[in-house]
C-alpha atoms as a PDB file:
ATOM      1  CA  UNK A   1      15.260 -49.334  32.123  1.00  0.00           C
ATOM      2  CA  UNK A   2      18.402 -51.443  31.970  1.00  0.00           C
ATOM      3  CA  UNK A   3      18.435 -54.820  30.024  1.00  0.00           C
ATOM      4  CA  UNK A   4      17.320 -57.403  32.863  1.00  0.00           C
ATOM      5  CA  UNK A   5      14.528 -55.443  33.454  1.00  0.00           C
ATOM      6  CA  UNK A   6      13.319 -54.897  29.877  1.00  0.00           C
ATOM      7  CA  UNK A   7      14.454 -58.442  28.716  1.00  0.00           C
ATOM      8  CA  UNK A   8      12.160 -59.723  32.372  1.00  0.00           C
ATOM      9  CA  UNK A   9       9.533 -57.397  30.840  1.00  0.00           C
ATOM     10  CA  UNK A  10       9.769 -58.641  27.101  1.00  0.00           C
ATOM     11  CA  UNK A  11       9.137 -62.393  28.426  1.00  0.00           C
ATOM     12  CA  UNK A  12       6.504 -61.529  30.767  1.00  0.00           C
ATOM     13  CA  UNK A  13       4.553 -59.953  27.949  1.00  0.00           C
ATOM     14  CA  UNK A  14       5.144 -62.641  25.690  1.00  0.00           C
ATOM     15  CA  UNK A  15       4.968 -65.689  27.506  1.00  0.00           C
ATOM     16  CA  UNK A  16       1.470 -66.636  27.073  1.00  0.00           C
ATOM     17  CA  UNK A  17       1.518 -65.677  23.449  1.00  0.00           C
ATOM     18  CA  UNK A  18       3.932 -67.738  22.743  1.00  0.00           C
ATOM     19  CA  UNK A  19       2.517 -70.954  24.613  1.00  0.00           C
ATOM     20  CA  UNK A  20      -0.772 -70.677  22.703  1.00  0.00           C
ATOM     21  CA  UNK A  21       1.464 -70.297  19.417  1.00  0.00           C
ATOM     22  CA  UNK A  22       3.138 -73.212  20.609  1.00  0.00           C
ATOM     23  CA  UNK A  23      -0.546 -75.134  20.927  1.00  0.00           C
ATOM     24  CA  UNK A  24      -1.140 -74.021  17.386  1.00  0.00           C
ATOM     25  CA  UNK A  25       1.898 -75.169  15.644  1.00  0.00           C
ATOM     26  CA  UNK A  26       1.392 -78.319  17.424  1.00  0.00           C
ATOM     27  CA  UNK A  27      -2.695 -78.861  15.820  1.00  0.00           C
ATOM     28  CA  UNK A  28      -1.056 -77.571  12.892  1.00  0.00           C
ATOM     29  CA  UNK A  29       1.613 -80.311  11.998  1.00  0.00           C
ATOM     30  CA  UNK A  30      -0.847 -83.176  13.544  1.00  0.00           C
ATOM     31  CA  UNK A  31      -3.356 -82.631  11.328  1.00  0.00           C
ATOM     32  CA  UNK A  32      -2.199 -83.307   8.363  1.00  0.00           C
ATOM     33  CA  UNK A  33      -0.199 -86.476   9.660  1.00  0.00           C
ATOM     34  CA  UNK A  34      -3.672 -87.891  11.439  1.00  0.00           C
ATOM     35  CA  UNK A  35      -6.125 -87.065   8.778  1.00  0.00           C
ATOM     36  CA  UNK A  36      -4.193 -87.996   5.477  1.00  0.00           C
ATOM     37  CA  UNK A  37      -7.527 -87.462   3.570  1.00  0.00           C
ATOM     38  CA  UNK A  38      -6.790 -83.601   4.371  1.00  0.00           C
ATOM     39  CA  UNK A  39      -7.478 -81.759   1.076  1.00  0.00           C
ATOM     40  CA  UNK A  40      -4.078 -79.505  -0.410  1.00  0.00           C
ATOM     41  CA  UNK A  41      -5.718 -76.308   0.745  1.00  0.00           C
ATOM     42  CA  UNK A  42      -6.236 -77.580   4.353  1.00  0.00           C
ATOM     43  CA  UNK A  43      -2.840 -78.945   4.353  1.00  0.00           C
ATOM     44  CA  UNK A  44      -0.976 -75.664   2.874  1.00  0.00           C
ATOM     45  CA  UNK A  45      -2.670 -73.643   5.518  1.00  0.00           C
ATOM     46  CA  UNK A  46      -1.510 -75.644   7.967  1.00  0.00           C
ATOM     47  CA  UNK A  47       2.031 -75.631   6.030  1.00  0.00           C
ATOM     48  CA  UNK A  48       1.734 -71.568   6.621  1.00  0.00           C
ATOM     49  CA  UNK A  49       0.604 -71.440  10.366  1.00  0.00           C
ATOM     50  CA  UNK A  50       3.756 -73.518  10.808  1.00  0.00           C
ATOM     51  CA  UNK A  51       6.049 -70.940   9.189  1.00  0.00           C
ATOM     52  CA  UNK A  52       4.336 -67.993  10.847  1.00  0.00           C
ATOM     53  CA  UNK A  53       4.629 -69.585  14.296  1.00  0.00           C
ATOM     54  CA  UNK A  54       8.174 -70.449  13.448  1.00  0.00           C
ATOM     55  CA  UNK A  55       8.702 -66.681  12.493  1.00  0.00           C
ATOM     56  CA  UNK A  56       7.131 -65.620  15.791  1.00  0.00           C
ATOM     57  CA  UNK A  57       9.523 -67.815  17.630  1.00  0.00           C
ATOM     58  CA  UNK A  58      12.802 -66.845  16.236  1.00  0.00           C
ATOM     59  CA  UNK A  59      11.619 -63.069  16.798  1.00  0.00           C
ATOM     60  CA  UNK A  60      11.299 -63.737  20.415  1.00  0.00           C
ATOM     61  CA  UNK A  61      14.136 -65.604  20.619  1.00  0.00           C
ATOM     62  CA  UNK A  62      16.424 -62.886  18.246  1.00  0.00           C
ATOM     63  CA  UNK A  63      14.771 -60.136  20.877  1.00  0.00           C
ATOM     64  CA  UNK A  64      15.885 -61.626  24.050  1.00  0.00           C
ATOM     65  CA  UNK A  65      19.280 -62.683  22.577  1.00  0.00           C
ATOM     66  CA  UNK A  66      19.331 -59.094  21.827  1.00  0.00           C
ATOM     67  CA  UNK A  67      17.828 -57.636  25.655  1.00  0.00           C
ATOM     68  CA  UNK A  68      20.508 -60.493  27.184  1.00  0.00           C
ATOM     69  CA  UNK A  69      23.434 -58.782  29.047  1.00  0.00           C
ATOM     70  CA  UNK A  70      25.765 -62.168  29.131  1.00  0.00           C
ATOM     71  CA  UNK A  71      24.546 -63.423  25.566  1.00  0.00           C
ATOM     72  CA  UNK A  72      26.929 -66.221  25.821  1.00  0.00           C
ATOM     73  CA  UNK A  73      25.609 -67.126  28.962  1.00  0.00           C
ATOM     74  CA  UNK A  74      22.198 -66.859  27.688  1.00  0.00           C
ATOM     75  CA  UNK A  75      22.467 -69.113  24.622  1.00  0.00           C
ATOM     76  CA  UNK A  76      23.719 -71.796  26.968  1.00  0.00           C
ATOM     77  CA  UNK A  77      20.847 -71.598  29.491  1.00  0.00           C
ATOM     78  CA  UNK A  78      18.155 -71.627  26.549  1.00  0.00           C
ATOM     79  CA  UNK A  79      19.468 -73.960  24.622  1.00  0.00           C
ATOM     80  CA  UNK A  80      15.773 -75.421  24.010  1.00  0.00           C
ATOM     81  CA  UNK A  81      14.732 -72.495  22.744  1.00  0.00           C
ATOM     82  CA  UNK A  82      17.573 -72.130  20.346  1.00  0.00           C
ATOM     83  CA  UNK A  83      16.719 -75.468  19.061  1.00  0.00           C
ATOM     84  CA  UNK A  84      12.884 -74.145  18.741  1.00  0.00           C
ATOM     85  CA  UNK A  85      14.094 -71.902  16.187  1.00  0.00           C
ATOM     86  CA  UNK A  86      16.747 -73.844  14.885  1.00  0.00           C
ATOM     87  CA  UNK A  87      14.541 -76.841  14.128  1.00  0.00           C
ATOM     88  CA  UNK A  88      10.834 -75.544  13.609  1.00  0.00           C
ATOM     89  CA  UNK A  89       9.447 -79.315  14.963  1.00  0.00           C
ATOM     90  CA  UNK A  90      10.727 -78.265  18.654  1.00  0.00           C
ATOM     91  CA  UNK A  91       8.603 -75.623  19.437  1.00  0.00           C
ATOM     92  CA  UNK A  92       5.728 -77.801  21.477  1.00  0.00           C
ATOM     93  CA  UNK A  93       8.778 -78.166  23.910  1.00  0.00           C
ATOM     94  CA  UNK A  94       8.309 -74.777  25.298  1.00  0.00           C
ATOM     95  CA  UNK A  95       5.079 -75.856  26.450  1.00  0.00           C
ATOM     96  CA  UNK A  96       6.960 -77.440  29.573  1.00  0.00           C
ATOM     97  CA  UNK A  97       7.648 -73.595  30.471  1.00  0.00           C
ATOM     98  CA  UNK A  98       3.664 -73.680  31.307  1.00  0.00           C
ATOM     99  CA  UNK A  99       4.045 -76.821  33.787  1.00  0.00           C
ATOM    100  CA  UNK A 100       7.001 -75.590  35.753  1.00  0.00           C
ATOM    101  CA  UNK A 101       4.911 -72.071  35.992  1.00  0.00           C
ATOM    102  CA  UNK A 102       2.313 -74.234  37.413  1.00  0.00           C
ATOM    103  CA  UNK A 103       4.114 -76.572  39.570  1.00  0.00           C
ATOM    104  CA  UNK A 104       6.098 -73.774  40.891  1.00  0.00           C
ATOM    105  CA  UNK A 105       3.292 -71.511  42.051  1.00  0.00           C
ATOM    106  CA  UNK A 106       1.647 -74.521  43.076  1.00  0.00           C
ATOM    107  CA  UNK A 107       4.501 -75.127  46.030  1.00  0.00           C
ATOM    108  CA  UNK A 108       5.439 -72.794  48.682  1.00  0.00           C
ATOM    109  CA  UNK A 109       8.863 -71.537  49.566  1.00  0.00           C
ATOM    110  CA  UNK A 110       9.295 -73.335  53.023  1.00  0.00           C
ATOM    111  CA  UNK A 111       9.221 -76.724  50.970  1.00  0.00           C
ATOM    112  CA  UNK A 112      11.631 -75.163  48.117  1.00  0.00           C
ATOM    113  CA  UNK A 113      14.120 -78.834  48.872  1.00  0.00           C
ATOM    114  CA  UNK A 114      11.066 -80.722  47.375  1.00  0.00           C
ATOM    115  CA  UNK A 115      10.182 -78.186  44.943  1.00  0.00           C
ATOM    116  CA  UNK A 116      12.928 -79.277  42.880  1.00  0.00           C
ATOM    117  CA  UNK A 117      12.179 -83.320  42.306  1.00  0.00           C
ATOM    118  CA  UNK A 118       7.998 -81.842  41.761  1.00  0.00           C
ATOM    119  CA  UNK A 119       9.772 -79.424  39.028  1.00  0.00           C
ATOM    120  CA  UNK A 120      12.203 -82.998  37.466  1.00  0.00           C
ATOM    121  CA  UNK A 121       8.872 -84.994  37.619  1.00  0.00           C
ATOM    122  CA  UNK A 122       7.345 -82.713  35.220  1.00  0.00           C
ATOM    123  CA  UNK A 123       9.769 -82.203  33.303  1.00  0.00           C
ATOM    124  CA  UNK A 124      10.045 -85.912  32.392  1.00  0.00           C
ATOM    125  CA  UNK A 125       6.687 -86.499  32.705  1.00  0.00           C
ATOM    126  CA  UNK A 126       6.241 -83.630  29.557  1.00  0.00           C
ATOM    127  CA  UNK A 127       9.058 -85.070  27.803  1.00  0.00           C
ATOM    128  CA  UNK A 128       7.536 -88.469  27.166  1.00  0.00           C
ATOM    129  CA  UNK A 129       4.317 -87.398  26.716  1.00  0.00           C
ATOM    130  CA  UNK A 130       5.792 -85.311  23.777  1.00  0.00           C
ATOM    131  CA  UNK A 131       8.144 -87.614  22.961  1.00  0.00           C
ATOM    132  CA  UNK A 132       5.835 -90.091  22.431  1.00  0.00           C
ATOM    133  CA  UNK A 133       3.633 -87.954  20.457  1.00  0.00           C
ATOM    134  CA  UNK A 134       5.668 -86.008  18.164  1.00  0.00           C
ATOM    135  CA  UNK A 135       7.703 -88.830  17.776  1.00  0.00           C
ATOM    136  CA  UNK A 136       4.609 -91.058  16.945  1.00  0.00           C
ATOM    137  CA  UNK A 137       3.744 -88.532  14.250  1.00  0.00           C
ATOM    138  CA  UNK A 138       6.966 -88.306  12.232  1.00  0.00           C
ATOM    139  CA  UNK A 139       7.413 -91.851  11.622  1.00  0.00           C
ATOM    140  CA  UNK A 140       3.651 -92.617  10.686  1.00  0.00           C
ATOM    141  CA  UNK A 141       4.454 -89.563   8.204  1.00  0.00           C
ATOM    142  CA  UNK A 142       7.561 -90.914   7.181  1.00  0.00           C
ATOM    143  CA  UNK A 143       6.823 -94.520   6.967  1.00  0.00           C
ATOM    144  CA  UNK A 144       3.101 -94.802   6.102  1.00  0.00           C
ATOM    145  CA  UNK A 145       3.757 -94.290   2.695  1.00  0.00           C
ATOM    146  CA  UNK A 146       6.941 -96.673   2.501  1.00  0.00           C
ATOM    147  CA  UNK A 147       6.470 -99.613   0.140  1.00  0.00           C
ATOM    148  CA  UNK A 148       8.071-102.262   2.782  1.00  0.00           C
ATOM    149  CA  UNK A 149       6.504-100.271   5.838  1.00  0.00           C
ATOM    150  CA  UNK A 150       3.956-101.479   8.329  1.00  0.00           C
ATOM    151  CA  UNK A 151       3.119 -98.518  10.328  1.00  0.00           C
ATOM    152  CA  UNK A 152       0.325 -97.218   8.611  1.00  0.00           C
ATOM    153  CA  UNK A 153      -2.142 -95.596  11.266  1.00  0.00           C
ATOM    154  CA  UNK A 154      -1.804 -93.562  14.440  1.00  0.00           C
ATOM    155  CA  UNK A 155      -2.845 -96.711  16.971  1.00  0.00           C
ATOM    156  CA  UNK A 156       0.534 -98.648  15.049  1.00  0.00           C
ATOM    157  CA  UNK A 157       2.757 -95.230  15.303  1.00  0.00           C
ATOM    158  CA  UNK A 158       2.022 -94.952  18.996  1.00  0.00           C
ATOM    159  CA  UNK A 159       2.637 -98.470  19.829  1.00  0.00           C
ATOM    160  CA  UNK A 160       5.926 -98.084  18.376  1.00  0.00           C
ATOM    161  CA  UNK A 161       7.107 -95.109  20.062  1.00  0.00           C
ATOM    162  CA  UNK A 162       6.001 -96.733  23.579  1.00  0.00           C
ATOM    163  CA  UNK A 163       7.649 -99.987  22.356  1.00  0.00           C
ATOM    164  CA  UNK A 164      10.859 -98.335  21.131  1.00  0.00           C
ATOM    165  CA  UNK A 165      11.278 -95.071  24.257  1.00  0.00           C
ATOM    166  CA  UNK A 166      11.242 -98.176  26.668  1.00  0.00           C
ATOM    167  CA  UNK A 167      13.675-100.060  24.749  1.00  0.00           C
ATOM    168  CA  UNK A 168      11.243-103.438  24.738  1.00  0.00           C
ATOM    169  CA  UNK A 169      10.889-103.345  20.666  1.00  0.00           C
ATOM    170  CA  UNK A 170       8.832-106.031  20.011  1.00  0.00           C
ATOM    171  CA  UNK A 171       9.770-106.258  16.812  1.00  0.00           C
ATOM    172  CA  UNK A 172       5.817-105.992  15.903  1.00  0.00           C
ATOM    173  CA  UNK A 173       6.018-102.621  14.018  1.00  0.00           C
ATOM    174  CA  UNK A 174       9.340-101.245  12.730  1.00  0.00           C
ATOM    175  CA  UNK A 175      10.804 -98.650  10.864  1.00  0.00           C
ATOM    176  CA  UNK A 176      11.906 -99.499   7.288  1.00  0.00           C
ATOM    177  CA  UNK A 177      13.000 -95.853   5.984  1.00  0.00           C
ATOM    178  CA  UNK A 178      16.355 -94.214   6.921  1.00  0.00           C
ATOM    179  CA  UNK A 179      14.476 -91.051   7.796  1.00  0.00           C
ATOM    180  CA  UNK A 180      12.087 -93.543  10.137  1.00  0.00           C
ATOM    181  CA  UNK A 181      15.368 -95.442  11.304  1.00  0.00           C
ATOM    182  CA  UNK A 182      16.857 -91.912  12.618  1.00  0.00           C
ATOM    183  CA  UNK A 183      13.707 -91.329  14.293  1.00  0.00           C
ATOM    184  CA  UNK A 184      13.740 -94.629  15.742  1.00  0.00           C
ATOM    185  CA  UNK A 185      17.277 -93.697  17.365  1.00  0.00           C
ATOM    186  CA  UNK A 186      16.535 -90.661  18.401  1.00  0.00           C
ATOM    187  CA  UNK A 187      13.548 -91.846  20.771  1.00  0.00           C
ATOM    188  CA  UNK A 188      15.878 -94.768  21.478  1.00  0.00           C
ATOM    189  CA  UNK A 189      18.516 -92.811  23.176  1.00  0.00           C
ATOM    190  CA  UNK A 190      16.010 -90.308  24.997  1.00  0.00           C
ATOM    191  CA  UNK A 191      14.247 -93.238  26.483  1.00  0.00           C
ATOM    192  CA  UNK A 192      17.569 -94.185  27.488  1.00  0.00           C
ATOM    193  CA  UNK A 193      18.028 -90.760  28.915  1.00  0.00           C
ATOM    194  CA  UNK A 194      14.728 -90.307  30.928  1.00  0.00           C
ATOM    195  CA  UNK A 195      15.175 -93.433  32.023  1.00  0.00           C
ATOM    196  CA  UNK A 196      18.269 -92.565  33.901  1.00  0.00           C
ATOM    197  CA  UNK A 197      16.563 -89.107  35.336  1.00  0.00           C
ATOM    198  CA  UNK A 198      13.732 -91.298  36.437  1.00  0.00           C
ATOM    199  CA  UNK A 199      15.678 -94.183  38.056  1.00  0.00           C
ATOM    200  CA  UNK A 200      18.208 -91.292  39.753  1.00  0.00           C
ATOM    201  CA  UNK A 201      15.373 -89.012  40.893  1.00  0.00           C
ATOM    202  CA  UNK A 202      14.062 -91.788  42.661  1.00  0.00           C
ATOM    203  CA  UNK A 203      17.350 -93.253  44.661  1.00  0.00           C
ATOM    204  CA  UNK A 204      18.098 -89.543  45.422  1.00  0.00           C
ATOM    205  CA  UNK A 205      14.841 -89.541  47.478  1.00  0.00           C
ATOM    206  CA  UNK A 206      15.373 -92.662  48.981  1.00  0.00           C
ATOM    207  CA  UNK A 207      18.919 -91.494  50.155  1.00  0.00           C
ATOM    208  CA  UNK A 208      17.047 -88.342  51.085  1.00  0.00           C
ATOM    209  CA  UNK A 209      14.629 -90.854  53.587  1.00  0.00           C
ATOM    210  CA  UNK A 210      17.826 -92.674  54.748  1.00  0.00           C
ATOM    211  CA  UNK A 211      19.770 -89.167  55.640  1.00  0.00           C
ATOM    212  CA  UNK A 212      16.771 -87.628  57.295  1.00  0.00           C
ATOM    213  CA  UNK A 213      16.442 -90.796  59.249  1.00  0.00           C
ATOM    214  CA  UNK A 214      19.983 -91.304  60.105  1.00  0.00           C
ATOM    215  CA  UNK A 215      20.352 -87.111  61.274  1.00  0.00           C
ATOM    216  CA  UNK A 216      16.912 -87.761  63.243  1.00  0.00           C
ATOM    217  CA  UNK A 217      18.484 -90.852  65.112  1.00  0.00           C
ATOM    218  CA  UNK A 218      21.797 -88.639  65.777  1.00  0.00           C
ATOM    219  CA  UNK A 219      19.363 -86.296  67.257  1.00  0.00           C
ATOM    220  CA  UNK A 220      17.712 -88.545  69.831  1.00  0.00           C
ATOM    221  CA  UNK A 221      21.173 -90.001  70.457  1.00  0.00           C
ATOM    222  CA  UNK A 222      22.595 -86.587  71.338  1.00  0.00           C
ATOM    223  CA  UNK A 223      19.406 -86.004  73.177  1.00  0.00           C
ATOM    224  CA  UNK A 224      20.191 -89.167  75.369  1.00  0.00           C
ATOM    225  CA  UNK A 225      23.537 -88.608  76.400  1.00  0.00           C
ATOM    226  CA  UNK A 226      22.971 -84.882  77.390  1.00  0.00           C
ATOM    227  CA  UNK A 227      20.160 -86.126  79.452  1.00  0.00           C
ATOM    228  CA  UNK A 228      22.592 -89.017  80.807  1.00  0.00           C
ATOM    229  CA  UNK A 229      25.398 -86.098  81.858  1.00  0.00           C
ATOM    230  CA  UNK A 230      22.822 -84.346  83.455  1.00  0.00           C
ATOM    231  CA  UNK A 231      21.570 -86.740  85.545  1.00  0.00           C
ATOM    232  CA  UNK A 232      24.962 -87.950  86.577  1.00  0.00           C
ATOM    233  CA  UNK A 233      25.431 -84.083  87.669  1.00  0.00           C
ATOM    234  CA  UNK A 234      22.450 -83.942  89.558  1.00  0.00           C
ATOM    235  CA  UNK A 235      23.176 -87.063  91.376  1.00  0.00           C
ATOM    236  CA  UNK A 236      26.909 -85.364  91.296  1.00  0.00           C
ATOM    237  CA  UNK A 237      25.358 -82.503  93.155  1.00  0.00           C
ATOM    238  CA  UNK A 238      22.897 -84.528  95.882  1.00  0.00           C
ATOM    239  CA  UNK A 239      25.869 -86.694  96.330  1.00  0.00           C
ATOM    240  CA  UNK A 240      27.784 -83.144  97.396  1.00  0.00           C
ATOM    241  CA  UNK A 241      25.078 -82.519  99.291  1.00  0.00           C
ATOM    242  CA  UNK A 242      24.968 -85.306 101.710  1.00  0.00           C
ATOM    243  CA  UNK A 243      28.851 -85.050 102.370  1.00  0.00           C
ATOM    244  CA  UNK A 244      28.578 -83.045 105.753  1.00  0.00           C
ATOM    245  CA  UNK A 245      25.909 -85.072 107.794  1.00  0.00           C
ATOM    246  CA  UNK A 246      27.835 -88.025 106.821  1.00  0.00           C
ATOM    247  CA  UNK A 247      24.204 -89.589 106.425  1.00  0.00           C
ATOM    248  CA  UNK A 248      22.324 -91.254 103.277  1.00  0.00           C
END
């Protein structure tokens, strides 16, 4: 078995694993953040399912580094994963593996030009969702216990992130820690960024409307002037024709 096959295998086997993992470390660093009543044993278990989901992440990772037969190549095209295991608070990301498995099997090959803008839309569409979340729980766990703060419950935190990834900031709810003010840039700039993908996804498809248009038009005009040459050659021909009588 040569590497792409077993490193094809390994991720085949360990795909759905992983995404359930990834669903686990997820209810395990909300809880504690939403229910802040959470007793110290509740909250160190959760502290431990972190670290053991972490663990189970860089072994994947390490494993298909390892399998990988261009490694340089392969740290560069799973970057995301490499920040999974570099910071522990990225692993829900890989739960976007799950919708482009599901929006690819959902399309069929013949329509593989579209497949590509369904594939973007998801991908932005599971960024912001857990952009907004995640991003809603750090600051309310950073800034609810602030002395000058004045996010102090999950309805605030989420109002903020939506406020702050689409720039608008209100001013209503703010950040007052530094740790809450890096947060604060961080969904900042990605609302920035999806932004972009959003607004360039779209004009791409309207060019894509004004192309298909334009080469459907050049069609029918081509269409036109070979039906125009051939009726000048058939009246070419019945003009021939009528030559020897010397009568229309």
């Amino acid at each position: 078995m040569d590497q792409e096959t077993a490193q094809a295998r390994w991720e085949h086997l360990t795909q759905r694993p992983l995404l359930a993992l990834a669903l686990v470390f997820a209810v395990a660093y909300a809880v504690p953040i939403v229910d802040h009543s959470a007793g110290h044993l509740l909250t160190q278990i959760c502290t431990v399912v972190e670290w053991v989901v972490w663990g189970a992440f860089a072994t994947d990772y390490l494993t298909r580094l390892a399998l990988a037969r261009h490694r340089k190549e392969f740290v560069r095209r799973h970057w995301i994963d490499l920040c999974a295991v570099v910071l522990p608070i990225l692993q829900p990301l890989r739960l976007l593996r799950l919708l482009r498995m599901v929006a690819t099997l959902a399309l069929v090959e013949r329509r593989a030009r579209m497949a590509n803008r369904i594939r973007l839309t998801t991908y932005v569409g599971g960024a912001v969702v857990g952009l907004l979340m995640f991003g809603s729980l750090a600051v309310l766990s950073v800034e609810r216990e602030a002395p000058n703060g004045n996010i102090r419950t999950l309805g605030d935190a989420l109002w903020w992130s939506f406020t702050t990834m689409t720039t608008v900031g209100y001013g209503d709810h703010a950040p007052t820690t530094g740790l809450g003010r890096m947060i604060a840039v961080g969904l900042m700039l990605s609302g920035i960024a999806l932004l972009g993908v959003v607004t360039a996804n779209i004009a791409a498809w309207f060019l894509a409307r004004v192309e298909k248009d334009d080469a459907e038009e050049q069609r029918q005009t081509e269409a036109i002037a070979a039906l125009t040459e051939e009726v000048r050659a058939l009246r070419a021909e019945i003009a021939a024709l009528r030559e020897p009588s010397g009568r229309p």
